[in-house]
PDB file of N, CA and C in Angstrom:
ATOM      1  N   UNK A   1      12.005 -26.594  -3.683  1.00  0.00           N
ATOM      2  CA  UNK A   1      11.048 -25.652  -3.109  1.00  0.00           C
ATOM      3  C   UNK A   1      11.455 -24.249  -3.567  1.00  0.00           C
ATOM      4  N   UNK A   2      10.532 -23.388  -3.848  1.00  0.00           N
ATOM      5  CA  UNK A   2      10.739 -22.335  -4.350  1.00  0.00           C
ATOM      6  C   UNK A   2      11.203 -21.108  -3.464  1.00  0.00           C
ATOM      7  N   UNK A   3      11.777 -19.807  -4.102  1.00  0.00           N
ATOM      8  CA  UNK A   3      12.017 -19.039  -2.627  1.00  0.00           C
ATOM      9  C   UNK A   3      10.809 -18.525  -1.945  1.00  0.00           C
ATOM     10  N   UNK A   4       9.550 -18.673  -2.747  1.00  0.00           N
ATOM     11  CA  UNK A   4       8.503 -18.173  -2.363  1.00  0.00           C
ATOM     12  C   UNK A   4       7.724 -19.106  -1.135  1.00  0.00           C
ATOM     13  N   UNK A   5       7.836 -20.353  -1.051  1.00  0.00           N
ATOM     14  CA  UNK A   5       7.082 -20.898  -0.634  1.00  0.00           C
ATOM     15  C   UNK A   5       8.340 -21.548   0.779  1.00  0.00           C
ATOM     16  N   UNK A   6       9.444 -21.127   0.633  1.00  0.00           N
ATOM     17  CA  UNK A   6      10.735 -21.013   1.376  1.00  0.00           C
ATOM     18  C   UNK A   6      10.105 -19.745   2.244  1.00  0.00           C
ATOM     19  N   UNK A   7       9.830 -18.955   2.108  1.00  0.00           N
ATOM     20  CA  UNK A   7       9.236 -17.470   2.635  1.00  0.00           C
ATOM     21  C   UNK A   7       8.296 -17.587   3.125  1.00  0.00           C
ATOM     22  N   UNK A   8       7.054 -17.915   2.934  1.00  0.00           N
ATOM     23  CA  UNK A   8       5.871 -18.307   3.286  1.00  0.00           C
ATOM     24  C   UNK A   8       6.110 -19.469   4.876  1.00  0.00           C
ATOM     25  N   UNK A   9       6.803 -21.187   4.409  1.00  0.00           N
ATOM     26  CA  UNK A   9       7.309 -21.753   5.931  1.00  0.00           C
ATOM     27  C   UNK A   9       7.532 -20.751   6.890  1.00  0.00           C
ATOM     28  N   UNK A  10       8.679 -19.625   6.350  1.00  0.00           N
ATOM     29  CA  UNK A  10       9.568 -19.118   7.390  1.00  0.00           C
ATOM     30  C   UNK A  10       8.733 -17.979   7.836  1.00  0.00           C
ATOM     31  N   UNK A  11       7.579 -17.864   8.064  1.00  0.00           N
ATOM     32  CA  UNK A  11       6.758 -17.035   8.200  1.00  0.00           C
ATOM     33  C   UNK A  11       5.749 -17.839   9.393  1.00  0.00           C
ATOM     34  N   UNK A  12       4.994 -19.105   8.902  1.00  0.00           N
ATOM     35  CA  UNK A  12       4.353 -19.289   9.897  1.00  0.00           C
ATOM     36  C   UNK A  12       5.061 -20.073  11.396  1.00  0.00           C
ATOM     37  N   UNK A  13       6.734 -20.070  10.894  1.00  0.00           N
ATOM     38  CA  UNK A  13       7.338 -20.726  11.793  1.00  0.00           C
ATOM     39  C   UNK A  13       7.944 -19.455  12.997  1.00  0.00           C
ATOM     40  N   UNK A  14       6.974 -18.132  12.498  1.00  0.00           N
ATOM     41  CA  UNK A  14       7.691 -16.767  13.331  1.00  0.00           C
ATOM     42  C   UNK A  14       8.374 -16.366  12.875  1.00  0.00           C
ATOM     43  N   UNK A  15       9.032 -16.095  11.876  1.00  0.00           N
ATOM     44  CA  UNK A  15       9.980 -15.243  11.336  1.00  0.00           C
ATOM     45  C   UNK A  15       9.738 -14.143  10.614  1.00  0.00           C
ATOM     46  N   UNK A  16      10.100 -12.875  10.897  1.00  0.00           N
ATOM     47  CA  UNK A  16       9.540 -11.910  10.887  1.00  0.00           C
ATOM     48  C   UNK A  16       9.992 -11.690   9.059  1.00  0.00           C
ATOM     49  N   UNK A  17       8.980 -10.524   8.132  1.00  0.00           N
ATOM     50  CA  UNK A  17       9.848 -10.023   6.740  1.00  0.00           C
ATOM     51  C   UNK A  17      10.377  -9.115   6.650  1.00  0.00           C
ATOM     52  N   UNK A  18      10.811  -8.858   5.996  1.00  0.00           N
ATOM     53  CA  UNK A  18      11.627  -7.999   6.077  1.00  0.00           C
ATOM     54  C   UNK A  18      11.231  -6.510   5.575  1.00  0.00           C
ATOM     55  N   UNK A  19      11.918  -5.846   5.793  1.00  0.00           N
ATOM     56  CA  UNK A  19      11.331  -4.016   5.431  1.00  0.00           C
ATOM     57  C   UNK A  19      10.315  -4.132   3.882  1.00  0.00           C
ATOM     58  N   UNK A  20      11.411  -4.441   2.846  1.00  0.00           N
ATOM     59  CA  UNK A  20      10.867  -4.834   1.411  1.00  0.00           C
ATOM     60  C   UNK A  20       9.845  -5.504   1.564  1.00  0.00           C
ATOM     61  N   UNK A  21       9.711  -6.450   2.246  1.00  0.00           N
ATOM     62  CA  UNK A  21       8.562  -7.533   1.812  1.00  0.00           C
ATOM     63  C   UNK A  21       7.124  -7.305   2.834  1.00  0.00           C
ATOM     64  N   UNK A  22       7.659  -6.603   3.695  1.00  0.00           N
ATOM     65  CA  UNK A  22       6.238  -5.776   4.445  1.00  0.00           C
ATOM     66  C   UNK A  22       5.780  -4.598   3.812  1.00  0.00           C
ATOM     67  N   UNK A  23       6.829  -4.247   2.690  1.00  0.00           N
ATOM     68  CA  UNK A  23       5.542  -2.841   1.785  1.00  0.00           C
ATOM     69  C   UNK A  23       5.435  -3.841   0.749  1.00  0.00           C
ATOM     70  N   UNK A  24       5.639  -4.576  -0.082  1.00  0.00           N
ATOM     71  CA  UNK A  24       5.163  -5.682  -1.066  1.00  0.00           C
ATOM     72  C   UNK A  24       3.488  -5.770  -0.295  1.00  0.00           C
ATOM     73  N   UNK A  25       3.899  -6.726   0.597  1.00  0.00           N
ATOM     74  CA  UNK A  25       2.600  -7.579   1.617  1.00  0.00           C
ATOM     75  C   UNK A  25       1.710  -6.232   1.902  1.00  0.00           C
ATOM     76  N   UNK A  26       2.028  -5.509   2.482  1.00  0.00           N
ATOM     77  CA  UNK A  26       1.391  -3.377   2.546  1.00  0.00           C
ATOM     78  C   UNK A  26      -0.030  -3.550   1.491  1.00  0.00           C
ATOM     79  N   UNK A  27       1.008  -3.140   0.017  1.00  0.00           N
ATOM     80  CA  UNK A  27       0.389  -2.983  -1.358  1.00  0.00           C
ATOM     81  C   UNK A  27      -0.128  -4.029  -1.819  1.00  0.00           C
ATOM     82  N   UNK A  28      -0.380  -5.261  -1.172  1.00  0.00           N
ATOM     83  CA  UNK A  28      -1.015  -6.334  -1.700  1.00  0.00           C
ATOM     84  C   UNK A  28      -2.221  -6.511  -1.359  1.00  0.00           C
ATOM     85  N   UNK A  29      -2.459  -5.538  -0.195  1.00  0.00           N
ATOM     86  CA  UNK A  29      -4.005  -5.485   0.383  1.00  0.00           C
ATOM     87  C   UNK A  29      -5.388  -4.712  -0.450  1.00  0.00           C
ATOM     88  N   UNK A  30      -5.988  -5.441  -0.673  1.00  0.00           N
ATOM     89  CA  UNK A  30      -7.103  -5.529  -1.854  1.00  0.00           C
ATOM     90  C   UNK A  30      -7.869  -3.483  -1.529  1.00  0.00           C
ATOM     91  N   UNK A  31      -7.356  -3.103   0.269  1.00  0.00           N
ATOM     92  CA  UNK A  31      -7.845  -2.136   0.429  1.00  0.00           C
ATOM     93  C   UNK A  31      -7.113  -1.024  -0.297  1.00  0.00           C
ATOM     94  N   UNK A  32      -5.528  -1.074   0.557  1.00  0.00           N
ATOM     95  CA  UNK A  32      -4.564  -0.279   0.316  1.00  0.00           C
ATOM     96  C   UNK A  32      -4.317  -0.636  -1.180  1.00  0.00           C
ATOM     97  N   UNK A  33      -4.372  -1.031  -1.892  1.00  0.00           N
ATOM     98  CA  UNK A  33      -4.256  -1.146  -3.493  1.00  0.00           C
ATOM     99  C   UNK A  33      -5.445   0.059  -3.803  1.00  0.00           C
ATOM    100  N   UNK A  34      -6.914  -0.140  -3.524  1.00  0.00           N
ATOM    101  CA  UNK A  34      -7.886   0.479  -4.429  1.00  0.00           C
ATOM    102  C   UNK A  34      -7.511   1.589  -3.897  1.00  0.00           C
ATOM    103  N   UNK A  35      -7.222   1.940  -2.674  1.00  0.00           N
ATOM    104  CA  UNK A  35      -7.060   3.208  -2.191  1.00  0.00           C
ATOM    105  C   UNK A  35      -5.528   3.829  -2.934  1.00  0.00           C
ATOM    106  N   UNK A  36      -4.844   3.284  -3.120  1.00  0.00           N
ATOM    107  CA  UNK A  36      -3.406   3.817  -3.844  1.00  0.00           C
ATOM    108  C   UNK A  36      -3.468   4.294  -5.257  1.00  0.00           C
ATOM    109  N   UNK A  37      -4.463   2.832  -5.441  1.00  0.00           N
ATOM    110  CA  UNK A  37      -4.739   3.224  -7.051  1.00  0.00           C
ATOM    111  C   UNK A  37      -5.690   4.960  -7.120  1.00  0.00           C
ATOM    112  N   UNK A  38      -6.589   4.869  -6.646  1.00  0.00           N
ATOM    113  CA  UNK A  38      -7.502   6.098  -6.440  1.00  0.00           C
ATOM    114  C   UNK A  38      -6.897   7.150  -5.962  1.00  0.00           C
ATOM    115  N   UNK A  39      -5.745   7.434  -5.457  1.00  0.00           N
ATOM    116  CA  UNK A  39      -5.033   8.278  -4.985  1.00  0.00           C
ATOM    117  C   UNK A  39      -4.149   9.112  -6.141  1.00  0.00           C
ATOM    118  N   UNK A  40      -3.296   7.886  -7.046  1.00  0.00           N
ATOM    119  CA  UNK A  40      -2.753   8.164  -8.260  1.00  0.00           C
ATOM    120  C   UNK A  40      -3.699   8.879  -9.467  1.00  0.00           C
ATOM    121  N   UNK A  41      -4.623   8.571  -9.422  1.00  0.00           N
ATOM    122  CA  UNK A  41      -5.981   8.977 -10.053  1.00  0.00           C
ATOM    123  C   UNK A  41      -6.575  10.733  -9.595  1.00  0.00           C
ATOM    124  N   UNK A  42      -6.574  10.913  -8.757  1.00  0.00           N
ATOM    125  CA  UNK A  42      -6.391  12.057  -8.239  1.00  0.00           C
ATOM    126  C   UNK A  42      -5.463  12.589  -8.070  1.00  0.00           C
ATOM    127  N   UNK A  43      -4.455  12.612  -7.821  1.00  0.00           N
ATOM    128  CA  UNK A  43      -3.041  13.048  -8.074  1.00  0.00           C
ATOM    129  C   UNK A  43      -2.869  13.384  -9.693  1.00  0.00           C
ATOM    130  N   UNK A  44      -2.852  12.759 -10.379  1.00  0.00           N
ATOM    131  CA  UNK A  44      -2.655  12.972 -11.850  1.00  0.00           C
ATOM    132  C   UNK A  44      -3.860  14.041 -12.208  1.00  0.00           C
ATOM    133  N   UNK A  45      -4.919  13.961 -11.813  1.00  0.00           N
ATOM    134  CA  UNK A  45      -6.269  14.833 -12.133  1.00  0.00           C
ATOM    135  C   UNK A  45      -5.727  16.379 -11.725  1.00  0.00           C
ATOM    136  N   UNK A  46      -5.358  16.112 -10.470  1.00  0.00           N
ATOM    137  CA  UNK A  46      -5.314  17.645  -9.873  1.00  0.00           C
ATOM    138  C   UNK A  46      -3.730  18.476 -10.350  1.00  0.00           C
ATOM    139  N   UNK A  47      -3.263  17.278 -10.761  1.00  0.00           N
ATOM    140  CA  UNK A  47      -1.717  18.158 -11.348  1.00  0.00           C
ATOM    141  C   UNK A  47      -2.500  18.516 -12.648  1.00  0.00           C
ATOM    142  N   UNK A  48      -3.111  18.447 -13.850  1.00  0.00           N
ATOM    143  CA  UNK A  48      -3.019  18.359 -14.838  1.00  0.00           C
ATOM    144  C   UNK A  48      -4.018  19.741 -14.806  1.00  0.00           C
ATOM    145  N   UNK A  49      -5.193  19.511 -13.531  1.00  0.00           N
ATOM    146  CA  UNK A  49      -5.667  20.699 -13.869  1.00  0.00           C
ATOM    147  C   UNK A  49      -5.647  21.554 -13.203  1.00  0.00           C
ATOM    148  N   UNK A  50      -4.414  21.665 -11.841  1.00  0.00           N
ATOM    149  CA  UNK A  50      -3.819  22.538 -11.123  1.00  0.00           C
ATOM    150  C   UNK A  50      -4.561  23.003  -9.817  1.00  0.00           C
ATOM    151  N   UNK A  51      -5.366  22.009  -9.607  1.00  0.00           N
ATOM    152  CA  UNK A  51      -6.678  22.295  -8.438  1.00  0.00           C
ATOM    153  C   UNK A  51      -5.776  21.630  -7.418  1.00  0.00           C
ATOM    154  N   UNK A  52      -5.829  22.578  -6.526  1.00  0.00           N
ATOM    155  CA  UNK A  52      -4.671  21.953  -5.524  1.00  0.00           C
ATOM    156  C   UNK A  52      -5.272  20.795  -4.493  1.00  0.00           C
ATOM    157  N   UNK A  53      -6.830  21.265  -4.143  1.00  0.00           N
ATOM    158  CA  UNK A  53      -7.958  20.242  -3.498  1.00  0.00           C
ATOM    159  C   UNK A  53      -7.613  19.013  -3.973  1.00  0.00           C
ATOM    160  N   UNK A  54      -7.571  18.727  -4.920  1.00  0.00           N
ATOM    161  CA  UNK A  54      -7.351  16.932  -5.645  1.00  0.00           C
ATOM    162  C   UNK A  54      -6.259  16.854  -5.450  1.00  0.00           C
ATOM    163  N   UNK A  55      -4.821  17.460  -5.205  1.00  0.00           N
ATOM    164  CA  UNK A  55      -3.422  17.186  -4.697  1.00  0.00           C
ATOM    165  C   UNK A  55      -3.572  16.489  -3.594  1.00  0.00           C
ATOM    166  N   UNK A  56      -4.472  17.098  -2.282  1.00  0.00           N
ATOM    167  CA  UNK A  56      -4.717  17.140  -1.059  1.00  0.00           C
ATOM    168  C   UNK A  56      -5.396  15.829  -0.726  1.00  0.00           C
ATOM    169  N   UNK A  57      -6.192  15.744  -1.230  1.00  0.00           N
ATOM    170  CA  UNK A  57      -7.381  14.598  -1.524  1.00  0.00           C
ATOM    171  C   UNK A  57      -6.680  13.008  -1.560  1.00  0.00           C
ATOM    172  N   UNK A  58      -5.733  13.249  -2.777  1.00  0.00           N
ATOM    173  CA  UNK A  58      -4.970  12.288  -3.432  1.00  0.00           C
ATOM    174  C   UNK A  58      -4.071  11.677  -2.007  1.00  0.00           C
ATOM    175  N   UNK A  59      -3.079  12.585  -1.385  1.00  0.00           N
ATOM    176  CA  UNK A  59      -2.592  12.295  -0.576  1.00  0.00           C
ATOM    177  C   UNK A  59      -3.165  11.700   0.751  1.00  0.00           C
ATOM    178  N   UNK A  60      -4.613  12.517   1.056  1.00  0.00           N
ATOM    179  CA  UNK A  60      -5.213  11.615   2.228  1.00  0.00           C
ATOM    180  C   UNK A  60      -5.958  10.541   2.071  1.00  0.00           C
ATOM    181  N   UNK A  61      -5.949   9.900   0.449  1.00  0.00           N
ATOM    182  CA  UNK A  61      -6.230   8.716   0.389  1.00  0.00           C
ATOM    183  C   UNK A  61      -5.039   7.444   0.220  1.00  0.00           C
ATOM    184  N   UNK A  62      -4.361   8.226   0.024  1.00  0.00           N
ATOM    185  CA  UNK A  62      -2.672   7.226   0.063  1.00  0.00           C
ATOM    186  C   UNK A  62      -2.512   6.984   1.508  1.00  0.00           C
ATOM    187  N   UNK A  63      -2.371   8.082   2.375  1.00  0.00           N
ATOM    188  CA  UNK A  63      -1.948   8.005   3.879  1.00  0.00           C
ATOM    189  C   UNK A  63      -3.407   7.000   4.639  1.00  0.00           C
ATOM    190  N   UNK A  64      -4.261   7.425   4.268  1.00  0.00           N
ATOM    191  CA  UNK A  64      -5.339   6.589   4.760  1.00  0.00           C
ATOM    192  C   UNK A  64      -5.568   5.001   4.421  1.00  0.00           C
ATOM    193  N   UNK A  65      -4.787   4.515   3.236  1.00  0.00           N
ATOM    194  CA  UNK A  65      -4.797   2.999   2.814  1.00  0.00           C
ATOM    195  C   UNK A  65      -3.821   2.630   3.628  1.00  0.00           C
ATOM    196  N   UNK A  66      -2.429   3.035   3.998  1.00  0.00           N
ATOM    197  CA  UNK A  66      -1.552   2.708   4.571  1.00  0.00           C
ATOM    198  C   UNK A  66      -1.944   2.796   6.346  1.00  0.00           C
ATOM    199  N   UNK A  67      -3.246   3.892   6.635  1.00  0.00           N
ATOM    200  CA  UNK A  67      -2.885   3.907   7.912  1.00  0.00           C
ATOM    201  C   UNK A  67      -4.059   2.400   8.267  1.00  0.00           C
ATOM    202  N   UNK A  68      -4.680   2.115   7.469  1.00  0.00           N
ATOM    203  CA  UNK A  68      -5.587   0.927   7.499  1.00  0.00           C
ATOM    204  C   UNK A  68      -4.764  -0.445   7.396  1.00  0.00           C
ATOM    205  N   UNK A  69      -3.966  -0.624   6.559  1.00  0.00           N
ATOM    206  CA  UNK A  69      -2.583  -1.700   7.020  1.00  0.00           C
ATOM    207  C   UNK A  69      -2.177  -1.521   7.944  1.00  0.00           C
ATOM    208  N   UNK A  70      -2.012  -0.706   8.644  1.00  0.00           N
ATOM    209  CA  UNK A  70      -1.158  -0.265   9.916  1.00  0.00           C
ATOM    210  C   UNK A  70      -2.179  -0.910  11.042  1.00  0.00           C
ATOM    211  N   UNK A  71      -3.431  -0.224  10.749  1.00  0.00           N
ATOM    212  CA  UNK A  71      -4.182  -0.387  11.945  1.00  0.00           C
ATOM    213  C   UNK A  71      -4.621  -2.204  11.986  1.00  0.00           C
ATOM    214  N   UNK A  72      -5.010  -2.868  11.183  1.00  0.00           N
ATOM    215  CA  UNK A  72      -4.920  -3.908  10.918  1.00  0.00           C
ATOM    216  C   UNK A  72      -3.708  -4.978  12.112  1.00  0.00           C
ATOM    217  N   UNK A  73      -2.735  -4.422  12.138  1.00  0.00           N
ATOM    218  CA  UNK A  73      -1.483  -5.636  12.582  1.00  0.00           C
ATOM    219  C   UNK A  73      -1.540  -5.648  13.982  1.00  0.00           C
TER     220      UNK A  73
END
């Protein structure tokens, strides 16, 4: 059995993951991904052309994918 599917048992048997593997599982969410990705996307936009609005932007779409995992559990 693999460690993956070793992880997965020990999961529906209650066992909690661990720090690492709850931001893995975090960033695996189809939301918090498009939203991270789109964040990096704006982030790179607004450094390059120094508009501080798209810095701002960037960040409340990062904090907002994560606060949607959050709110989720």
């Amino acid at each position: 059995m693999s460690w993956v599917k070793k992880r997965i048992k020990q999961y529906r048997e209650g066992q909690e993951p661990t720090i690492i593997e709850k931001m893995a599982l975090e960033h695996g969410n189809p939301v918090n991904c498009f939203l991270s990705l789109s964040a990096f996307g704006f982030l790179v936009y607004g450094l390059w052309t120094h508009i501080w609005i798209w810095i701002i932007i960037a960040g409340f779409l990062g904090l907002l994918g994560h606060l949607y995992c959050w709110l989720q559990k």
